[in-house]
C-alpha atoms as a PDB file:
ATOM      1  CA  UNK A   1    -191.490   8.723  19.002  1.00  0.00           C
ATOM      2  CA  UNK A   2    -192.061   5.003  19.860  1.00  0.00           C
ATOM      3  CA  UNK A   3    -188.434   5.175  22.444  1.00  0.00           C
ATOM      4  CA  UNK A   4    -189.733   8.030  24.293  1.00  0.00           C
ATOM      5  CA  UNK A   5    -193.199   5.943  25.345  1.00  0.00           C
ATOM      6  CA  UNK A   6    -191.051   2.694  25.851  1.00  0.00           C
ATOM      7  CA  UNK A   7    -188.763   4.819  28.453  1.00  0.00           C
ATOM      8  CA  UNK A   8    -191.952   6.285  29.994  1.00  0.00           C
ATOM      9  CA  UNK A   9    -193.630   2.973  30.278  1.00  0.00           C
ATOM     10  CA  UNK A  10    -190.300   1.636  31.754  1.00  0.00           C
ATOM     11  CA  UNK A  11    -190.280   3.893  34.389  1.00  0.00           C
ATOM     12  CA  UNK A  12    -193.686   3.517  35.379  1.00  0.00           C
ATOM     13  CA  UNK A  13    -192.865   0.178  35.812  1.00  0.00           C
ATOM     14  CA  UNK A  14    -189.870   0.568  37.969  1.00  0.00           C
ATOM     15  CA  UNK A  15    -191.763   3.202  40.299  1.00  0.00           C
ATOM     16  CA  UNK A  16    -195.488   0.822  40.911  1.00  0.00           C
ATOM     17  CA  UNK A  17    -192.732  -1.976  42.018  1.00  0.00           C
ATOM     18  CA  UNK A  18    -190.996   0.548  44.456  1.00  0.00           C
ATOM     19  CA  UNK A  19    -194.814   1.481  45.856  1.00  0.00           C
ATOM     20  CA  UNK A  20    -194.775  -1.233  48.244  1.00  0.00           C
ATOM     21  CA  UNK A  21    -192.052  -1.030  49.388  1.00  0.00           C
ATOM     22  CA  UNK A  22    -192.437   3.098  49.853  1.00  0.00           C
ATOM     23  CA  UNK A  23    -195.859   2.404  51.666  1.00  0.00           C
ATOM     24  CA  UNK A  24    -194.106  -0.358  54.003  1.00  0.00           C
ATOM     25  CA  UNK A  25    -191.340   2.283  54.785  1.00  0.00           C
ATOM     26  CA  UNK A  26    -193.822   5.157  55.851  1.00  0.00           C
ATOM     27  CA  UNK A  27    -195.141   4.047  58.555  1.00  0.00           C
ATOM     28  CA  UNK A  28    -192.102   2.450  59.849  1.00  0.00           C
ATOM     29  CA  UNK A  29    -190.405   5.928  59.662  1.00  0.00           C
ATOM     30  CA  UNK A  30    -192.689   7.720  62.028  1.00  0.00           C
ATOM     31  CA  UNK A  31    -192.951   4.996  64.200  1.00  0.00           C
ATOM     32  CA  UNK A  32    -189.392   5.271  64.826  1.00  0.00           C
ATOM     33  CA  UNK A  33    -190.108   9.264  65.156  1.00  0.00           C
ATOM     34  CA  UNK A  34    -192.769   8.585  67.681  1.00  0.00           C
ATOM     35  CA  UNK A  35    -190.445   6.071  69.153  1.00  0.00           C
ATOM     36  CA  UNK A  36    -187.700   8.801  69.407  1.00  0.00           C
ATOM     37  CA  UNK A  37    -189.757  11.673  71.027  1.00  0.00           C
ATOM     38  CA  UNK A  38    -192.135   9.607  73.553  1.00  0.00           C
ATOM     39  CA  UNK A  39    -189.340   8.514  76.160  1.00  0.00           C
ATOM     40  CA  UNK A  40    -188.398  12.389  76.186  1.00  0.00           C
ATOM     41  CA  UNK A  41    -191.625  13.746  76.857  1.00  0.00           C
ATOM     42  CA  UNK A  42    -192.639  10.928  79.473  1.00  0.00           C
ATOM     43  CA  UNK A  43    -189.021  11.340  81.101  1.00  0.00           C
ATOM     44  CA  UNK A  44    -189.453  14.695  81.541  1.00  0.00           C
ATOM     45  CA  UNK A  45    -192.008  14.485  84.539  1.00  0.00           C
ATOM     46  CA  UNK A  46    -191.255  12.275  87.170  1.00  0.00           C
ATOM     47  CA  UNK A  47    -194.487  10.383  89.000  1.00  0.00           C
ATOM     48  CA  UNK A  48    -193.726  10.906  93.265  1.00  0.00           C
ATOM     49  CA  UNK A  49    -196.452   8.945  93.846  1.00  0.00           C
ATOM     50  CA  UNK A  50    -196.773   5.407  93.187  1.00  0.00           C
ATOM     51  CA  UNK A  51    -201.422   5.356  93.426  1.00  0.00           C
ATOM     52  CA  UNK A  52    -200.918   2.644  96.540  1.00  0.00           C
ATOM     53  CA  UNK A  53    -199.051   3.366  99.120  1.00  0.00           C
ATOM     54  CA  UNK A  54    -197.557   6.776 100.819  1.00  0.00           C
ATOM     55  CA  UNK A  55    -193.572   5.474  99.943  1.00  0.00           C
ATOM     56  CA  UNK A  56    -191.576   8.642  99.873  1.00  0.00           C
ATOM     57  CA  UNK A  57    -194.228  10.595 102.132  1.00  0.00           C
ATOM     58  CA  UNK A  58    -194.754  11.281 105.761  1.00  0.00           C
ATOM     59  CA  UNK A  59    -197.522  13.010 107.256  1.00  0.00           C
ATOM     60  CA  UNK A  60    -199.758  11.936 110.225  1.00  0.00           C
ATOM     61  CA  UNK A  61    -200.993   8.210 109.680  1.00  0.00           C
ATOM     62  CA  UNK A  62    -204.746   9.244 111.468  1.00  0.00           C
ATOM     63  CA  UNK A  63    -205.298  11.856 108.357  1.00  0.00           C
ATOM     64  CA  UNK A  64    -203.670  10.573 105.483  1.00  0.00           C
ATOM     65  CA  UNK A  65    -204.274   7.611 103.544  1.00  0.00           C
ATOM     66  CA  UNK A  66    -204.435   5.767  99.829  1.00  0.00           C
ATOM     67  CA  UNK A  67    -207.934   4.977  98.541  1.00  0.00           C
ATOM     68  CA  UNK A  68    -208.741   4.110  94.759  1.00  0.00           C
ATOM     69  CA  UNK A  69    -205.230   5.199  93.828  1.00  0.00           C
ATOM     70  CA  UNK A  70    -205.414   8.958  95.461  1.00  0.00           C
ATOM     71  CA  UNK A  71    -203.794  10.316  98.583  1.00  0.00           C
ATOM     72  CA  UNK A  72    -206.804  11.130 101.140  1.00  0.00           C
ATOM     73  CA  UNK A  73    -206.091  13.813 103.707  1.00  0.00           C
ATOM     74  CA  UNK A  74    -209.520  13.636 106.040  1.00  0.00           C
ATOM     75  CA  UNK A  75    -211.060  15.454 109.465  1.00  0.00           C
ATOM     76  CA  UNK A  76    -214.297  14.467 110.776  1.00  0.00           C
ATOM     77  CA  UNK A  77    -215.771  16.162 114.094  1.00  0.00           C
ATOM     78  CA  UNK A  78    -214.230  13.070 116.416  1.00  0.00           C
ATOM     79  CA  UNK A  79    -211.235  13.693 114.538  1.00  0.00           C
ATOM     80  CA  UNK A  80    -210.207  16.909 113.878  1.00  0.00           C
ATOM     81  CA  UNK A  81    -207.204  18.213 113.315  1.00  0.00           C
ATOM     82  CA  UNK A  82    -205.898  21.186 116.036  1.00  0.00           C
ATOM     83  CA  UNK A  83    -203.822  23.336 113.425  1.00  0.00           C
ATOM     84  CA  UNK A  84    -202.778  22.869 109.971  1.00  0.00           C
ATOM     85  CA  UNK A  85    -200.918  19.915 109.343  1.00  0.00           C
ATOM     86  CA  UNK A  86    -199.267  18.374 106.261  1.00  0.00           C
ATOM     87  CA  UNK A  87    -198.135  15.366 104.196  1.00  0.00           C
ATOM     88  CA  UNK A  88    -194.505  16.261 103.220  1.00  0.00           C
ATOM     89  CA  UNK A  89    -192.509  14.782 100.465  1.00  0.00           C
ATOM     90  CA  UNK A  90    -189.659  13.420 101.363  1.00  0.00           C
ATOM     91  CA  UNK A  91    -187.268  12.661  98.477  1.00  0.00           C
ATOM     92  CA  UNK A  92    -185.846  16.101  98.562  1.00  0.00           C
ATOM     93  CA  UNK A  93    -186.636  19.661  98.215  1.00  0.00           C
ATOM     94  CA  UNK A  94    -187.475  21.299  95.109  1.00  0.00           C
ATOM     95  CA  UNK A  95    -186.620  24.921  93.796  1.00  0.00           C
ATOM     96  CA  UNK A  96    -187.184  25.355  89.457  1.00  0.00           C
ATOM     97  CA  UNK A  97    -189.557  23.198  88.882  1.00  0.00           C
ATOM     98  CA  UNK A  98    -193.032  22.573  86.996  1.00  0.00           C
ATOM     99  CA  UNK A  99    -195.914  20.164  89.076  1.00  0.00           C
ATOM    100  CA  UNK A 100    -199.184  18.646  88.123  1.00  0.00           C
ATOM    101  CA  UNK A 101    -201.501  16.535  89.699  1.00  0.00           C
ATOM    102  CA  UNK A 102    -205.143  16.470  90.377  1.00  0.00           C
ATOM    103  CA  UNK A 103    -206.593  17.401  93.595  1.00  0.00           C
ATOM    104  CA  UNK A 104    -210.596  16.793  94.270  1.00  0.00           C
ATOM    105  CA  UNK A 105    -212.005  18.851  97.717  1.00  0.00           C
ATOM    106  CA  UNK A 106    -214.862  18.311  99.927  1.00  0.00           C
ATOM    107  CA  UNK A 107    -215.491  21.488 102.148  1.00  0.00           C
ATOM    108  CA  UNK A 108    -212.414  23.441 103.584  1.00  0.00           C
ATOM    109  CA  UNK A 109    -209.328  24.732 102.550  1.00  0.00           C
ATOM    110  CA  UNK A 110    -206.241  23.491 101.068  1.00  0.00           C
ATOM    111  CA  UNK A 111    -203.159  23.884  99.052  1.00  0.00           C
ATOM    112  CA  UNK A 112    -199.733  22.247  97.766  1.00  0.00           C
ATOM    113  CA  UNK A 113    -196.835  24.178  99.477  1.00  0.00           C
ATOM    114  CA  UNK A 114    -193.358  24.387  97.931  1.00  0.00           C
ATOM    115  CA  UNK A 115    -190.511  26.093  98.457  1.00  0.00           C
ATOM    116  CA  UNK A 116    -190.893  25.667 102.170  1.00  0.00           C
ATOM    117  CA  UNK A 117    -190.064  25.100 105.404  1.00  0.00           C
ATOM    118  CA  UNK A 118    -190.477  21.913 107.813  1.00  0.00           C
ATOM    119  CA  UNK A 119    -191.069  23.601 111.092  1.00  0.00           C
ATOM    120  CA  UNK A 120    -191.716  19.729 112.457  1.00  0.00           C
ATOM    121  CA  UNK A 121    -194.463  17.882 113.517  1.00  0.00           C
ATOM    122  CA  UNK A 122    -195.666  18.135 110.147  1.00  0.00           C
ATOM    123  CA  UNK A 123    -196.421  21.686 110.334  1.00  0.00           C
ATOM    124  CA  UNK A 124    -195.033  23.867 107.052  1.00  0.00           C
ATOM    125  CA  UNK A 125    -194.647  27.056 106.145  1.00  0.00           C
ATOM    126  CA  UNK A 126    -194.026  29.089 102.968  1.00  0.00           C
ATOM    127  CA  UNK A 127    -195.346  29.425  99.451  1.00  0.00           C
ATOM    128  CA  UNK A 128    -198.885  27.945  98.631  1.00  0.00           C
ATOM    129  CA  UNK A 129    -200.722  27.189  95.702  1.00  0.00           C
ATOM    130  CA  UNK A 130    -204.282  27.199  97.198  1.00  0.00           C
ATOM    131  CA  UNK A 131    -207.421  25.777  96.622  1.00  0.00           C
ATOM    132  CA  UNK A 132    -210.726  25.583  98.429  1.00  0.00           C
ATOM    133  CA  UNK A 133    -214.453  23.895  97.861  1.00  0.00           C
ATOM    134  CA  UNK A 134    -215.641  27.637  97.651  1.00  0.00           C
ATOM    135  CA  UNK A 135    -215.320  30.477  95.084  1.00  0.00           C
ATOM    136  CA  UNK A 136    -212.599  33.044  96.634  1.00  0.00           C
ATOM    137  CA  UNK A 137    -209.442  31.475  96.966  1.00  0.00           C
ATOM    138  CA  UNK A 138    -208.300  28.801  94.659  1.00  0.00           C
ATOM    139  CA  UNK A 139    -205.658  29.537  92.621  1.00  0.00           C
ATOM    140  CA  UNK A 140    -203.948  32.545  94.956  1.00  0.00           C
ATOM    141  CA  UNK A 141    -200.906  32.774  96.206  1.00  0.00           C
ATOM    142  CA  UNK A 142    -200.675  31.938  99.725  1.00  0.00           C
ATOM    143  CA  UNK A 143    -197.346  32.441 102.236  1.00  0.00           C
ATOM    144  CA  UNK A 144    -198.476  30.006 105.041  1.00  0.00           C
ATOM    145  CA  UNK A 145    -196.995  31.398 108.591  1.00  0.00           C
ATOM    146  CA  UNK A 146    -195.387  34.165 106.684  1.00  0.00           C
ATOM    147  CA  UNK A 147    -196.873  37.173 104.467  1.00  0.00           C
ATOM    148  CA  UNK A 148    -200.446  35.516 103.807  1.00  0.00           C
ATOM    149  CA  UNK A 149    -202.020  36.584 100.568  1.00  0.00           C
ATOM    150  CA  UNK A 150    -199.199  37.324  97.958  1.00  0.00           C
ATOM    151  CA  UNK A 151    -201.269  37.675  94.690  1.00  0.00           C
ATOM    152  CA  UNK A 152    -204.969  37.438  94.045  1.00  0.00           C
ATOM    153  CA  UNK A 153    -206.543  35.307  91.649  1.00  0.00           C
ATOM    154  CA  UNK A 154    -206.706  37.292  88.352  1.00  0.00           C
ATOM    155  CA  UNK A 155    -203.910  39.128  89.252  1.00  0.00           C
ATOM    156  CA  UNK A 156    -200.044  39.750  88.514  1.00  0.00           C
ATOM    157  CA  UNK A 157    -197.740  40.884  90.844  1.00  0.00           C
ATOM    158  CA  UNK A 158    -194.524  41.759  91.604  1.00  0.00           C
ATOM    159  CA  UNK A 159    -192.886  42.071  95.065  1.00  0.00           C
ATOM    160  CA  UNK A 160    -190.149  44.430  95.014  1.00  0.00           C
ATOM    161  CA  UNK A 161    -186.973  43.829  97.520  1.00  0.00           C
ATOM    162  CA  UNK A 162    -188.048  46.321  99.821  1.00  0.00           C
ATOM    163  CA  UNK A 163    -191.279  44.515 100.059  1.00  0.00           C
ATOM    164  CA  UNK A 164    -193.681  46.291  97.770  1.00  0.00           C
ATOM    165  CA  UNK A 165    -196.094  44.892  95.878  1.00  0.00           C
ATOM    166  CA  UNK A 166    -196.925  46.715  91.811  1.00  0.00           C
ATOM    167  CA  UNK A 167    -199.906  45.134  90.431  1.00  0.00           C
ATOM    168  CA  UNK A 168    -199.091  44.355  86.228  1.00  0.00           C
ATOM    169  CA  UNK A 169    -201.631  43.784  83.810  1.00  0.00           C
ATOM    170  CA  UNK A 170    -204.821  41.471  84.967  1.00  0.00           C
ATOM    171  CA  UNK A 171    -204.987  38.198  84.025  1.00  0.00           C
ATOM    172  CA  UNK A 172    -209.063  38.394  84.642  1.00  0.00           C
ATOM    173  CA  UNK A 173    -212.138  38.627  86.358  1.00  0.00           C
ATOM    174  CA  UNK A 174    -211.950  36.489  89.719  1.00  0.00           C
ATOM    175  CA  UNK A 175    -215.549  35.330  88.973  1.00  0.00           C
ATOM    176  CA  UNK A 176    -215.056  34.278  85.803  1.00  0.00           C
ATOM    177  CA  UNK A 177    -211.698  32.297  86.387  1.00  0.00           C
ATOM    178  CA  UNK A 178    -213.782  30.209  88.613  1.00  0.00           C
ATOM    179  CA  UNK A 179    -215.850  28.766  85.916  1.00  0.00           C
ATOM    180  CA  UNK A 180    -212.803  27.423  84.969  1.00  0.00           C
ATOM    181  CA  UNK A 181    -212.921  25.437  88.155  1.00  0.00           C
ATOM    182  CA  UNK A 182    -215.335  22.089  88.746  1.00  0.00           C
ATOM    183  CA  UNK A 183    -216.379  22.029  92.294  1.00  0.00           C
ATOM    184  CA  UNK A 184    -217.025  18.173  93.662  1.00  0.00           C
ATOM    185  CA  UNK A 185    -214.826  17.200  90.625  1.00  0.00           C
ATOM    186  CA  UNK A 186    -211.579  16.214  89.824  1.00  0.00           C
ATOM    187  CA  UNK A 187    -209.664  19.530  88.753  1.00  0.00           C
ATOM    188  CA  UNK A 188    -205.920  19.722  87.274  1.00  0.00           C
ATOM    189  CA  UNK A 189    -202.961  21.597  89.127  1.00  0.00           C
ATOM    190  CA  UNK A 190    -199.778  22.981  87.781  1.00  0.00           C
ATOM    191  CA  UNK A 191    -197.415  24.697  89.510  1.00  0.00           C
ATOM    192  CA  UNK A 192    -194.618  26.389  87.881  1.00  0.00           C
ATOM    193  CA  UNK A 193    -191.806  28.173  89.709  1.00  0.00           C
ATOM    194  CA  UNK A 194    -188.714  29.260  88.234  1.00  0.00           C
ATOM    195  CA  UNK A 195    -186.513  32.117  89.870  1.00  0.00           C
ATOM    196  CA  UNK A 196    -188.587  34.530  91.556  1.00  0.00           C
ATOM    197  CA  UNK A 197    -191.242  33.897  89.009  1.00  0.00           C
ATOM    198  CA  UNK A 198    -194.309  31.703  90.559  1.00  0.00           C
ATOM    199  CA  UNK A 199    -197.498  30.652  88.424  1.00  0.00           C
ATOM    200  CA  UNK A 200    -199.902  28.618  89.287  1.00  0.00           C
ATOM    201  CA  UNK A 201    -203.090  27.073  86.709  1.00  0.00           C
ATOM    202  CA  UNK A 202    -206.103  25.164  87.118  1.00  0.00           C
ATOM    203  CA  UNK A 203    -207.147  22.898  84.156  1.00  0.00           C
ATOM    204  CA  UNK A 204    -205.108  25.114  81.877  1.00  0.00           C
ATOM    205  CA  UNK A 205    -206.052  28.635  83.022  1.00  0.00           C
ATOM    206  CA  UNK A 206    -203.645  30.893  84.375  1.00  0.00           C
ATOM    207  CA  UNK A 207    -204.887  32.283  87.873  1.00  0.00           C
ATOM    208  CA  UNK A 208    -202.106  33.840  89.250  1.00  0.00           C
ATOM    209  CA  UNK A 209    -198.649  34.964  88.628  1.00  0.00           C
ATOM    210  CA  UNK A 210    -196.061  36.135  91.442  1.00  0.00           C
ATOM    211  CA  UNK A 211    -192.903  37.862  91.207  1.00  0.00           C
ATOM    212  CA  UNK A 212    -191.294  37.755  94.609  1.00  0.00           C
ATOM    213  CA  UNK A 213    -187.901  39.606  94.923  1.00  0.00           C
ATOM    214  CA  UNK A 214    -188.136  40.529  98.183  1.00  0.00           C
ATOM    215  CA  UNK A 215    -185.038  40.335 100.374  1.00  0.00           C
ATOM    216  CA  UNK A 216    -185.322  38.144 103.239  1.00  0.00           C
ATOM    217  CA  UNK A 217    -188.574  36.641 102.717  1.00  0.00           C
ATOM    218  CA  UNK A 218    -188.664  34.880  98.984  1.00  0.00           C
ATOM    219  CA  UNK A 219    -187.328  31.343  99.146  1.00  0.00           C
ATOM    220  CA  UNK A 220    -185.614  29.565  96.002  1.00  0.00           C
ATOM    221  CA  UNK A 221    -185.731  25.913  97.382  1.00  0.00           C
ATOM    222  CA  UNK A 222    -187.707  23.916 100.277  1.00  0.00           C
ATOM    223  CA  UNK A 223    -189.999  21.213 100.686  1.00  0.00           C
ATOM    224  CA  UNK A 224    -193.012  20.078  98.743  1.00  0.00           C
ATOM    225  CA  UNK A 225    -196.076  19.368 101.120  1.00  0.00           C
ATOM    226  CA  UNK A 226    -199.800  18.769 100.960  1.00  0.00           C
ATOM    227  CA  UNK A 227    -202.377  20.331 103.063  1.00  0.00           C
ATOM    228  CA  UNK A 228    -204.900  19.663 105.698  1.00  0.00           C
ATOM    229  CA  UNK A 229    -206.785  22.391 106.885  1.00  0.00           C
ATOM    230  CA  UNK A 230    -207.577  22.995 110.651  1.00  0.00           C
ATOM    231  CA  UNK A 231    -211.545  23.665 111.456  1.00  0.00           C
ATOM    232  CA  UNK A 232    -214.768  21.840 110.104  1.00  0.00           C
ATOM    233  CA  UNK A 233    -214.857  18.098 108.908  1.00  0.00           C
ATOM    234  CA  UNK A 234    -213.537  18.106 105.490  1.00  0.00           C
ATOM    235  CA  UNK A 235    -211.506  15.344 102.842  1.00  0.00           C
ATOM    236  CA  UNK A 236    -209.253  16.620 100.325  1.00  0.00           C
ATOM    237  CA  UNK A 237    -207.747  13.938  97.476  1.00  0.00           C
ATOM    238  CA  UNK A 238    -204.565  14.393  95.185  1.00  0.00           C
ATOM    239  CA  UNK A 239    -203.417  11.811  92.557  1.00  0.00           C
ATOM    240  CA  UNK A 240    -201.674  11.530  89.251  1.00  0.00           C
ATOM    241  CA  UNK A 241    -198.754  13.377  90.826  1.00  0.00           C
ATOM    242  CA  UNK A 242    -195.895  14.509  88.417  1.00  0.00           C
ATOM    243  CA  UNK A 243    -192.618  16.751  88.681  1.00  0.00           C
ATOM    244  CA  UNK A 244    -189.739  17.984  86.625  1.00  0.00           C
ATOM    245  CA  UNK A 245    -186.716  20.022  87.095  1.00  0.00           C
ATOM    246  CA  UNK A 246    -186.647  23.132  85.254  1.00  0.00           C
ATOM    247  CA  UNK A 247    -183.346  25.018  84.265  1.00  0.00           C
ATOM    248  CA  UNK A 248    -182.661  27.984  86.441  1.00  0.00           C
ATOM    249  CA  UNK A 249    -183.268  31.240  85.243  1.00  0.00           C
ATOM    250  CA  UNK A 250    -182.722  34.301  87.743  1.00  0.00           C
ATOM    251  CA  UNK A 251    -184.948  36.505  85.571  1.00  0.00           C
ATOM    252  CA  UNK A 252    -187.668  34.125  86.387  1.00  0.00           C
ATOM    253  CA  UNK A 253    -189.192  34.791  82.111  1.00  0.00           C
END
C-alpha cells in the first residue's frame, strides 16, 4: 500500500507547483476575452458629436451652440425663432439604424427627426421622436409637415398602405410611462428604426412603436435633425450622441 500514497503524494506535488502558474493564467485569459469583445461593442455605435464644437452640423449659428460639452438650441423673447427650425446632421442620411443620446428641456417642445426631408433654410420635415418639458407628448410619434401624430405614447400601431391606422396591444398607461421620464433632468433617447418598424424609448422604457406601410408617405432614408420649437422662450440640450447601422430587414421584426 506504501506505492499507492507515494504516487498520490507525487501528484499533489506536481499539481500545488502548477497552481501558480494556473492562477497567473486566469486572469490573463479573460483579459484577453474582455480585450476581444470591448472594441466590438464600442465600434458598434459611432459618436456624431465630438462635446466641443458643431463639426459635421449646420443649423442657425444665433440658436445653436456648445456649452459644457452639449449642443444648446435656445429662444428668448428678443430672440425668437419665427417657425420651427433645426440643427441638421450633415455626414449623411440615415435609414436602419439605432440612436442614443441624452436630451435635457427647459419649457417647449422638441424632438430628433430622422428619416427626413431638408426643405432648406433649416426647416425639416418627416418622422419625429418627440419630447416636451410637459406630460403629453414625449415619446410619440410625430410626422413634422406631414401626417402629425402617428402613434400615441403607450400605444402600437400599424399604418396600413392605404393609410389606416390598427391599434395592437398597449404598451401602457400614458400617465404612468411618464414617471419614467425626469423633467429638468438629463433623460436617455433611443431611437430604433428598421424597415417600416419605428420605436422609440426613454431611459429604457418603450413608449411607442410604429409600423408605417403606407404607400407614398413612409420614408426608408433621410436626414437626422434636431429641433427648435417656434413660440415661447425655451433651451433644449442634447449630448452623448451615438449611432449605428442596423441590417435591413423589410419585415421591420
Amino acid at each position: 500500500m506504501e506505492a499507492p500514497r507515494t504516487h498520490r503524494r507525487a501528484a499533489h506535488r506536481r499539481f500545488a507547483r502548477l497552481l501558480p502558474a494556473v492562477a497567473l493564467a486566469l486572469p490573463l485569459a479573460w483579459a484577453a476575452i474582455a480585450r476581444a469583445e470591448a472594441p466590438a461593442d464600442k465600434e458598434a455605435f459611432a459618436a456624431i458629436f465630438d462635446g466641443t464644437s458643431l463639426d459635421g452640423w449646420e443649423g442657425k449659428p444665433e440658436f445653436w451652440s456648445v456649452a459644457e460639452g452639449a449642443i444648446v438650441g435656445q429662444t428668448t423673447a428678443e430672440k425668437p425663432t419665427k417657425g420651427n427650425t433645426f440643427l441638421i446632421w450633415k455626414k449623411g442620411n440615415v435609414g436602419d439604424f439605432e440612436l442614443r443620446l441624452l436630451y435635457r428641456i427647459t419649457g417647449g417642445n422638441s424632438g430628433i427627426q430622422y428619416r427626413s426631408k431638408d426643405h432648406g433654410d433649416f426647416v425639416v420635415g418627416g418622422y419625429q421622436a418627440d419630447f416636451e418639458a410637459g406630460p403629453t407628448y414625449s415619446g410619440i410619434v410625430y410626422e413634422e409637415r406631414g401626417r402629425g401624430i402617428l402613434c400615441n405614447r403607450g400605444e402600437r400601431i400599424t399604418i396600413a398602405t392605404d393609410g389606416k391606422k390598427a391599434p395592437g396591444d398597449p404598451i401602457g398607461n400614458t400617465g404612468e410611462l411618464q414617471k419614467a421620464i425626469k423633467p429638468g433632468e438629463w433623460n436617455d433617447y433611443t431611437v430604433v428604426a428598421r424597415g417600416p418598424r419605428l420605436q422609440h424609448f426613454i431611459n429604457g422604457q418603450l413608449m411607442s412603436e410604429l409600423v408605417d406601410e403606407q404607400q407614398g408617405k413612409r420614408a426608408a432614408e433621410g436626414v437626422l435633425a434636431l429641433q427648435l420649437h417656434a413660440g415661447p422662450p425655451m433651451k433644449v440640450e442634447f449630448k452623448d450622441i451615438r449611432i449605428k447601422t442596423l441590417a435591413a430587414d423589410a419585415a421591420g421584426k
